[in-house]
Protein backbone atom coordinates (compact mmCIF):
# COMPACT_ATOMS: atom_id res chain seq x y z
CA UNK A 1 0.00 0.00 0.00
CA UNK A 2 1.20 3.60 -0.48
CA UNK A 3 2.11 6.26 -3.28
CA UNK A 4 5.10 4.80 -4.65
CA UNK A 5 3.84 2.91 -7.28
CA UNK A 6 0.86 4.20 -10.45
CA UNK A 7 -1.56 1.94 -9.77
CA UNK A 8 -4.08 1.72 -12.70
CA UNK A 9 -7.54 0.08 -14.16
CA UNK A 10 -9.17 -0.56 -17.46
CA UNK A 11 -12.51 0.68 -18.66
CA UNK A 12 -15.42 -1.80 -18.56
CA UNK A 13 -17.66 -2.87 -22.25
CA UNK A 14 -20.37 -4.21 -21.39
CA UNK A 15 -20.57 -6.53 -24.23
CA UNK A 16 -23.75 -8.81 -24.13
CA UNK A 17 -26.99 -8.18 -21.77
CA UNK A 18 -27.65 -4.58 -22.14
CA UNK A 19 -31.20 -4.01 -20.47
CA UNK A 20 -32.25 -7.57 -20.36
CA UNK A 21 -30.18 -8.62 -17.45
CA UNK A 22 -33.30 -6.77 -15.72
CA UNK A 23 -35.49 -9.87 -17.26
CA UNK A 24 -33.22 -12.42 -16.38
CA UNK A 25 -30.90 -12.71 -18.90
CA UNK A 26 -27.41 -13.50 -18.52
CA UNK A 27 -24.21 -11.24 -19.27
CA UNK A 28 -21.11 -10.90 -20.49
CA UNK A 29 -18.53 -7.73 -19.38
CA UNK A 30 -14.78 -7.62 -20.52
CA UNK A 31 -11.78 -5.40 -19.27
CA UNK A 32 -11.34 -2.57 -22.38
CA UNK A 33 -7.80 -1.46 -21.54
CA UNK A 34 -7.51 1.21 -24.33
CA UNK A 35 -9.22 3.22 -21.85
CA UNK A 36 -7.48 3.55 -18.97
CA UNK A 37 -7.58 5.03 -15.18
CA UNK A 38 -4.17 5.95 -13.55
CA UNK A 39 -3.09 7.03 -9.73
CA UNK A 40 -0.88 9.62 -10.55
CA UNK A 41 1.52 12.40 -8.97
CA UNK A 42 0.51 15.75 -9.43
CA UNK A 43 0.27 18.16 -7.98
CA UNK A 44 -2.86 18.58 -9.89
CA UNK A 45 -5.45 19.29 -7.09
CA UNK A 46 -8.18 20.93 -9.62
CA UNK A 47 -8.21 17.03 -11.25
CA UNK A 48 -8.75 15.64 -7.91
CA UNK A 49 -12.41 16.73 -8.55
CA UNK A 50 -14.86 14.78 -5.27
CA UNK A 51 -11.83 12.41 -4.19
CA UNK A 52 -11.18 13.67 -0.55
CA UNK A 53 -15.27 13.48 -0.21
CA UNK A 54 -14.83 9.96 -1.44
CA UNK A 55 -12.17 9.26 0.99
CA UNK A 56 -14.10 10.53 3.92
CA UNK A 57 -16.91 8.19 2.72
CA UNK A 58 -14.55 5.21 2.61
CA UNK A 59 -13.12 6.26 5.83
CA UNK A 60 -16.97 5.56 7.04
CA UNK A 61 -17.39 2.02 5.35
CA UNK A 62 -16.38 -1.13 7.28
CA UNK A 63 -14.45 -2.97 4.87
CA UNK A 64 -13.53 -6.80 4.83
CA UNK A 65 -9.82 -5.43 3.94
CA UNK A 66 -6.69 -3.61 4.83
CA UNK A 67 -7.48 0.38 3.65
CA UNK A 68 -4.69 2.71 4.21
CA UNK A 69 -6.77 5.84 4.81
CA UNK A 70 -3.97 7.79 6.14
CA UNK A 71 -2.18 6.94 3.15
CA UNK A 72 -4.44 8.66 0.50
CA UNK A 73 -5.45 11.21 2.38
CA UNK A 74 -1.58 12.57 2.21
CA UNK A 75 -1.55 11.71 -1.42
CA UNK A 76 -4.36 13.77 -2.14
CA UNK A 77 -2.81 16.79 0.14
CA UNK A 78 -0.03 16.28 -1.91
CA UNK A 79 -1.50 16.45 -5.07
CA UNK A 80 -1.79 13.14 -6.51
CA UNK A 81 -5.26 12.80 -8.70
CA UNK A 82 -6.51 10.22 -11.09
CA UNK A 83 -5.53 10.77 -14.62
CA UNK A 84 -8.34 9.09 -17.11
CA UNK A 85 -9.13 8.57 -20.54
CA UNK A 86 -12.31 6.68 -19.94
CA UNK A 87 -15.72 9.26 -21.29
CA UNK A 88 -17.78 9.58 -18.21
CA UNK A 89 -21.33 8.60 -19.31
CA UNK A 90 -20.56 6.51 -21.92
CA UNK A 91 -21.30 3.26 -20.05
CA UNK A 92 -17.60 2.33 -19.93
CA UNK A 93 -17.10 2.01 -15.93
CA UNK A 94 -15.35 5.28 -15.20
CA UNK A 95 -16.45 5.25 -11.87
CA UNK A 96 -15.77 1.65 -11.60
CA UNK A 97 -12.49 1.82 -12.90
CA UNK A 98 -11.24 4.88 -10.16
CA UNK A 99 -12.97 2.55 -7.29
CA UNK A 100 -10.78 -0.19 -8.67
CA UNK A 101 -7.41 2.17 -9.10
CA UNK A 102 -7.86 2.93 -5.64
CA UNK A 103 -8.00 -0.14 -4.13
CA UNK A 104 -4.97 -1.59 -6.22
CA UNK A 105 -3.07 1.55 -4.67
CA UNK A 106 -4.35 1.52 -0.49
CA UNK A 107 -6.01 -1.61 -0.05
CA UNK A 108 -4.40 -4.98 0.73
CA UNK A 109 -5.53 -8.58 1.86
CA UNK A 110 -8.62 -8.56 -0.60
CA UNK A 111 -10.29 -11.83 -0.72
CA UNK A 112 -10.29 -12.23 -4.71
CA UNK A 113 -11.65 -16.19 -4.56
CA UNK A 114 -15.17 -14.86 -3.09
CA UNK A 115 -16.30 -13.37 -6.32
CA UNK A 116 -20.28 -12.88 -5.33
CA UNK A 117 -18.58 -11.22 -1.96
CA UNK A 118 -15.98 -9.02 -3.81
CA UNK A 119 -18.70 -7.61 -5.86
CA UNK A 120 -20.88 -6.68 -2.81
CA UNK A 121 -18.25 -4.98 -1.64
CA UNK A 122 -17.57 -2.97 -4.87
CA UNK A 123 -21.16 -2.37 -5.28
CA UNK A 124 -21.20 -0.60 -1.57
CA UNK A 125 -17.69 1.09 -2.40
CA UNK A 126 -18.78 2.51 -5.81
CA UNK A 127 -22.77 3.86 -3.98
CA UNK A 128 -20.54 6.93 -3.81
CA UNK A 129 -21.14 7.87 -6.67
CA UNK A 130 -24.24 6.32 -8.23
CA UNK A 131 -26.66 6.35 -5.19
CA UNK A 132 -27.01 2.50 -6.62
CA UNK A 133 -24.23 -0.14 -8.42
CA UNK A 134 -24.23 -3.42 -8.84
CA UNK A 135 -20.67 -3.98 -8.20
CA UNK A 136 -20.11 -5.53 -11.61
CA UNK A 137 -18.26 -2.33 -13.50
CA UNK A 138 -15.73 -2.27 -10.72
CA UNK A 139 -15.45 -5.93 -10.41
CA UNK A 140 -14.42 -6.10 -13.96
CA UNK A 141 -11.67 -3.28 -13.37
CA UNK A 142 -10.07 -4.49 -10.78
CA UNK A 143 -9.96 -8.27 -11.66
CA UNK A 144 -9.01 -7.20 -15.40
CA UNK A 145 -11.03 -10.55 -16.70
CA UNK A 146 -14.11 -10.94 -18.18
CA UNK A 147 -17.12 -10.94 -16.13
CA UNK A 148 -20.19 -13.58 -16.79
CA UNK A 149 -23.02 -13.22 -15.43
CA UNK A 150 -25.19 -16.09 -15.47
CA UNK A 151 -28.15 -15.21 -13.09
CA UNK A 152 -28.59 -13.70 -9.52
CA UNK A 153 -25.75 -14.21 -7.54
CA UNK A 154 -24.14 -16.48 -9.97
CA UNK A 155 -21.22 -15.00 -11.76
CA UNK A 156 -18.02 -16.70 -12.92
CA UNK A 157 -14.99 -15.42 -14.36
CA UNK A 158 -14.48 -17.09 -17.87
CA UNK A 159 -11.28 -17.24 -19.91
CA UNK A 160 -10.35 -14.47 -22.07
CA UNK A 161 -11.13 -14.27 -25.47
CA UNK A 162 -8.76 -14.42 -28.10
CA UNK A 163 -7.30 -11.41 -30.61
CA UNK A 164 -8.91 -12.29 -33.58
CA UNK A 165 -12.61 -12.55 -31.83
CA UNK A 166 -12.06 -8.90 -30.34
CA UNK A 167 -10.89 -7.59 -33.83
CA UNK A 168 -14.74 -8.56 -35.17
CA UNK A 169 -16.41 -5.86 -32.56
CA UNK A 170 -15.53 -1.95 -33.34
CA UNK A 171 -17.13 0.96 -31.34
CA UNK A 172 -18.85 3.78 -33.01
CA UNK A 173 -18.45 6.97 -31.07
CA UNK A 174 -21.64 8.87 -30.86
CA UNK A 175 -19.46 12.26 -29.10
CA UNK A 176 -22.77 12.23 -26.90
CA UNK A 177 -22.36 10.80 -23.29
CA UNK A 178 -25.74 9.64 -22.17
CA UNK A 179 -28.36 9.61 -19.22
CA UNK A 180 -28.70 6.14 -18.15
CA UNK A 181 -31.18 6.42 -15.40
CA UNK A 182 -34.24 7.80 -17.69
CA UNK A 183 -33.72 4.95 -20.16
CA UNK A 184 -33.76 2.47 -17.64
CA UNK A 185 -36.79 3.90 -16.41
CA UNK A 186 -38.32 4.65 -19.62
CA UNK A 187 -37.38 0.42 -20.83
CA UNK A 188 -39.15 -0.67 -17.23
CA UNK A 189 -42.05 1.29 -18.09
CA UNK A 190 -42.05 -0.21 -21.63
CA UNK A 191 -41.84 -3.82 -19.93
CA UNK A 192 -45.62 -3.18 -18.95
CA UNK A 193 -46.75 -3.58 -22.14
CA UNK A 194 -47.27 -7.51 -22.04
CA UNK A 195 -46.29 -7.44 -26.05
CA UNK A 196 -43.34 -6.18 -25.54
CA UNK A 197 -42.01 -8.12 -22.17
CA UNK A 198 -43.05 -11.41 -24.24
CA UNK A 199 -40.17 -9.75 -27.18
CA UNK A 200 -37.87 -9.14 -24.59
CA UNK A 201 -38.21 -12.59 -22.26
CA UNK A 202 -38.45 -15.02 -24.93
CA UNK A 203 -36.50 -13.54 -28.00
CA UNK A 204 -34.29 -11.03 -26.68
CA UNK A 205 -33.45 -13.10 -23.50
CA UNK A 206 -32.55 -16.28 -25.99
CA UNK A 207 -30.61 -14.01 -28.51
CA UNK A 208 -28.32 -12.83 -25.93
CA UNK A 209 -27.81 -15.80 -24.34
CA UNK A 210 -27.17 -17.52 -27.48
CA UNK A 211 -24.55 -14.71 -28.50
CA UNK A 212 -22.63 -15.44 -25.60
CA UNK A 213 -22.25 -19.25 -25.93
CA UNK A 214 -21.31 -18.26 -29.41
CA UNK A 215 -18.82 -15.79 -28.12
CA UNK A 216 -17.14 -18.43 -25.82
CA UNK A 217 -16.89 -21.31 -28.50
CA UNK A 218 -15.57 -18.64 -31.18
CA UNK A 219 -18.51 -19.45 -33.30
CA UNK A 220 -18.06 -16.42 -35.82
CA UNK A 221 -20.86 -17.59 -38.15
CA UNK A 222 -23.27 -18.21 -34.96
CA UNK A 223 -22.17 -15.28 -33.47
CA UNK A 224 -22.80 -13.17 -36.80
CA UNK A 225 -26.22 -14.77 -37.20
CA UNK A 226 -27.00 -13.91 -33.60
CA UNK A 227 -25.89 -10.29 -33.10
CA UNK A 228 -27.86 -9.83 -36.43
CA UNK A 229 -31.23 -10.66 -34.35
CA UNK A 230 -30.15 -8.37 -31.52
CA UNK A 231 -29.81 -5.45 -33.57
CA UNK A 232 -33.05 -6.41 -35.75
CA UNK A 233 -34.82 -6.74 -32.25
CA UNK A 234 -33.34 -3.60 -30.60
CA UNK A 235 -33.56 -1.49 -34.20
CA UNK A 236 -37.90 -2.28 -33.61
CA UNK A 237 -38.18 -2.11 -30.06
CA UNK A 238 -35.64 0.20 -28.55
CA UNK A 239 -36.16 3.13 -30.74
CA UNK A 240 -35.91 5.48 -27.93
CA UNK A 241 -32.54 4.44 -27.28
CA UNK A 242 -30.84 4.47 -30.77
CA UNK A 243 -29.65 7.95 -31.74
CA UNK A 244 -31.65 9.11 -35.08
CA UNK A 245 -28.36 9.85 -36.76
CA UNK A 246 -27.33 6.06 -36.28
CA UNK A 247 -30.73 4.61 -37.82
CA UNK A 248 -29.46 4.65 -41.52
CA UNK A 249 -26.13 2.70 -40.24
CA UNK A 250 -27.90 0.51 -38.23
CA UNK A 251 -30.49 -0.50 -41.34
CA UNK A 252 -27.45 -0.88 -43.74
CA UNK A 253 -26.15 -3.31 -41.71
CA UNK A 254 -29.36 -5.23 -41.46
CA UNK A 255 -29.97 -5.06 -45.32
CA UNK A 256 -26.67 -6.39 -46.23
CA UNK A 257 -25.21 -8.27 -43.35
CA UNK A 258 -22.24 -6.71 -43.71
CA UNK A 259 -21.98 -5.85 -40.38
CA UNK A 260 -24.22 -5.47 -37.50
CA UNK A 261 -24.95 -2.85 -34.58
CA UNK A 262 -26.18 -3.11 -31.25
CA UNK A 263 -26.36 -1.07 -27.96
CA UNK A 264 -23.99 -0.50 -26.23
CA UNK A 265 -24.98 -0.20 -22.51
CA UNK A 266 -27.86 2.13 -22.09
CA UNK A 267 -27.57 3.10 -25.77
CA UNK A 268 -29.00 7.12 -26.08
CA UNK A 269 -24.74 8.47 -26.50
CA UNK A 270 -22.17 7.40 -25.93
CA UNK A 271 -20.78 4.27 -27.86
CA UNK A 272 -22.40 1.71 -30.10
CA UNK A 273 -21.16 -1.88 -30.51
CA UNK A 274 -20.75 -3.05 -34.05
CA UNK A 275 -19.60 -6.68 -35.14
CA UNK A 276 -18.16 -8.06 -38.54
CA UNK A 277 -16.96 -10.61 -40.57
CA UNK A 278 -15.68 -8.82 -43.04
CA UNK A 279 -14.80 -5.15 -43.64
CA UNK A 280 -15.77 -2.64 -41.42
CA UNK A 281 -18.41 0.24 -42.41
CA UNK A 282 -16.64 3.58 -43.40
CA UNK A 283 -18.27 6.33 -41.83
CA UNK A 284 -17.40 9.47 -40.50
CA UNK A 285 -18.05 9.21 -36.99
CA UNK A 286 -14.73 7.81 -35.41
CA UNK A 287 -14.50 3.77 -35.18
CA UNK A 288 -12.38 2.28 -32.23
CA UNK A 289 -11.30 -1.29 -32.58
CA UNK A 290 -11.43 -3.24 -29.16
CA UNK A 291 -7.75 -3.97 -29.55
C-alpha cells in the first residue's frame, strides 16, 4: 500500500446483456484497456475533482480489507489525482475503474476467490457515486477478466477471449455521453406492455444468451447470425434508445449483413457496438477497434 507505485484500471464494455439482465438474462462484461484510469503524482489538485469526499466516505465504510486511509489522504494533500481517458457517461465504468485504481493503490488482503462477496463490496464502495451499483463495472476493473453473469448471484470469471474474436467488434463513437437512469426507467415502463415483455423474455433473452455461448466457442458464423437478431430486435423495439443519426447505419447493416450494430450499454450516447466478418463500415463518426 502507499504512493510509490501508479496503480491503474481498465474501462469496462459491457458486451452482451444490455437491459435484459433486468429480465433475467445473462451477461457478459470484458476489461477494455484502451481506456485507462491511472493514480498519478501531481500536484494537480483541480483534477482531484470529489476524491477527498470519497475518501471521507470510505473512511466511514467497514471494509472486509486492509485500507490505508492515512495513506491517500496525504496523497491527495499532496497532489496526486486520477488521470483518465475513460468518457464519463458513456457506459464504460469510469467510476468503476477509479474505485478499482484505488483499491490496487491503499487496499491490501482482498479476498479475490469470493467473487459474489468481492462484488458486494464494490457495489457498496462505488454507492458513492451512483446512489445504486451493482458492483459488476468495478469488479471487472479491478480483476481485469471478463465478467459472466449467469443469473442472480451467480457469476463466474471465464477465460479471455482471443485477438482475432475482439478484432470482429468496433465501437462507433456517438461524441454524446448519455443519461442512463431515464432509459432504464423509460425500458421498465415499456416492460408493462405484455407485447413487448413477451419480445424481450423469450426472443431477446434467448438471442443474448445464445450470443454469448457463441462468443465463448468462437462461433463467428453463430455469433454473426446472432448479433444480427439483436440489432433487428433492438432497431424495432428500442427506438428510444438508438440515436436518429445512427438509424441509416444501423439498417445498412441489417440489409446487407455486412456488419451489425447493437447497444452498447444504455444506448442514447455514448458508444455503439458493431460486429463483422468482413470489412468494417466507413463512416465518419470515429471507429475504435477493441484492440
Amino acid at each position: 500500500m502507499g504512493s510509490s507505485d501508479f496503480s491503474s484500471s481498465p474501462a469496462k464494455l459491457l458486451l452482451f446483456g444490455e437491459y435484459v439482465i433486468l429480465a433475467g438474462s445473462e451477461a457478459l462484461a470484458i476489461p477494455l484497456s484502451g481506456f485507462q484510469t491511472s493514480w498519478r503524482p501531481g500536484p494537480d489538485f483541480d483534477a482531484q475533482y470529489d476524491l477527498p469526499q470519497f475518501a471521507s466516505f470510505l473512511e466511514n465504510l467497514n471494509l472486509p480489507f486492509e485500507f490505508d486511509h492515512e495513506g491517500l489522504r496525504q496523497a491527495l494533500h499532496a497532489g496526486w489525482f486520477m488521470d483518465s481517458n475513460i468518457p464519463q457517461g458513456y457506459g464504460l465504468g469510469s467510476s468503476g475503474a477509479v474505485v478499482a485504481t484505488l483499491l490496487k493503490q491503499f487496499a491490501a488482503g482482498i479476498d479475490t476467490t469470493d467473487i459474489a462477496a468481492l462484488q458486494k463490496t464494490l457495489a457498496m464502495i462505488e454507492s458513492y457515486f451512483h446512489g445504486t451499483s451493482s458492483g459488476l463495472d468495478p469488479l471487472v476493473c479491478f480483476l481485469e477478466q471478463p465478467i459472466w453473469v449467469r443469473g442472480k448471484e451467480k457469476i463466474e470469471i471465464p477465460k479471455s477471449p482471443s485477438k482475432a474474436l475482439l478484432k470482429k467488434f468496433f465501437l462507433l463513437d456517438s461524441g454524446k455521453p448519455r443519461r442512463t437512469a431515464p432509459l432504464v426507467s423509460k425500458f421498465n415502463q415499456n416492460l408493462k406492455d405484455p407485447g413487448f415483455k413477451k419480445i424481450i423474455e423469450e426472443d431477446l433473452v434467448s438471442a443474448q444468451n445464445l450470443a454469448i455461448l457463441s462468443f465463448f466457442k468462437e462461433d463467428f458464423e453463430s455469433l454473426h447470425h446472432d448479433i444480427g437478431e439483436i440489432s433487428a430486435i433492438q432497431r424495432a423495439y428500442f427506438k428510444d434508445m438508438i440515436l436518429p443519426e445512427h438509424l441509416d447505419l444501423w439498417d445498412k447493416g441489417l440489409e446487407t449483413g455486412d456488419f451489425y450494430l447493437k447497444l452498447c450499454g444504455a444506448g442514447g450516447g455514448g458508444f455503439v457496438l458493431g460486429f463483422t466478418n468482413g470489412e468494417k463500415p466507413k463512416v465518419p463518426e470515429n471507429l475504435i477497434d477493441l484492440i
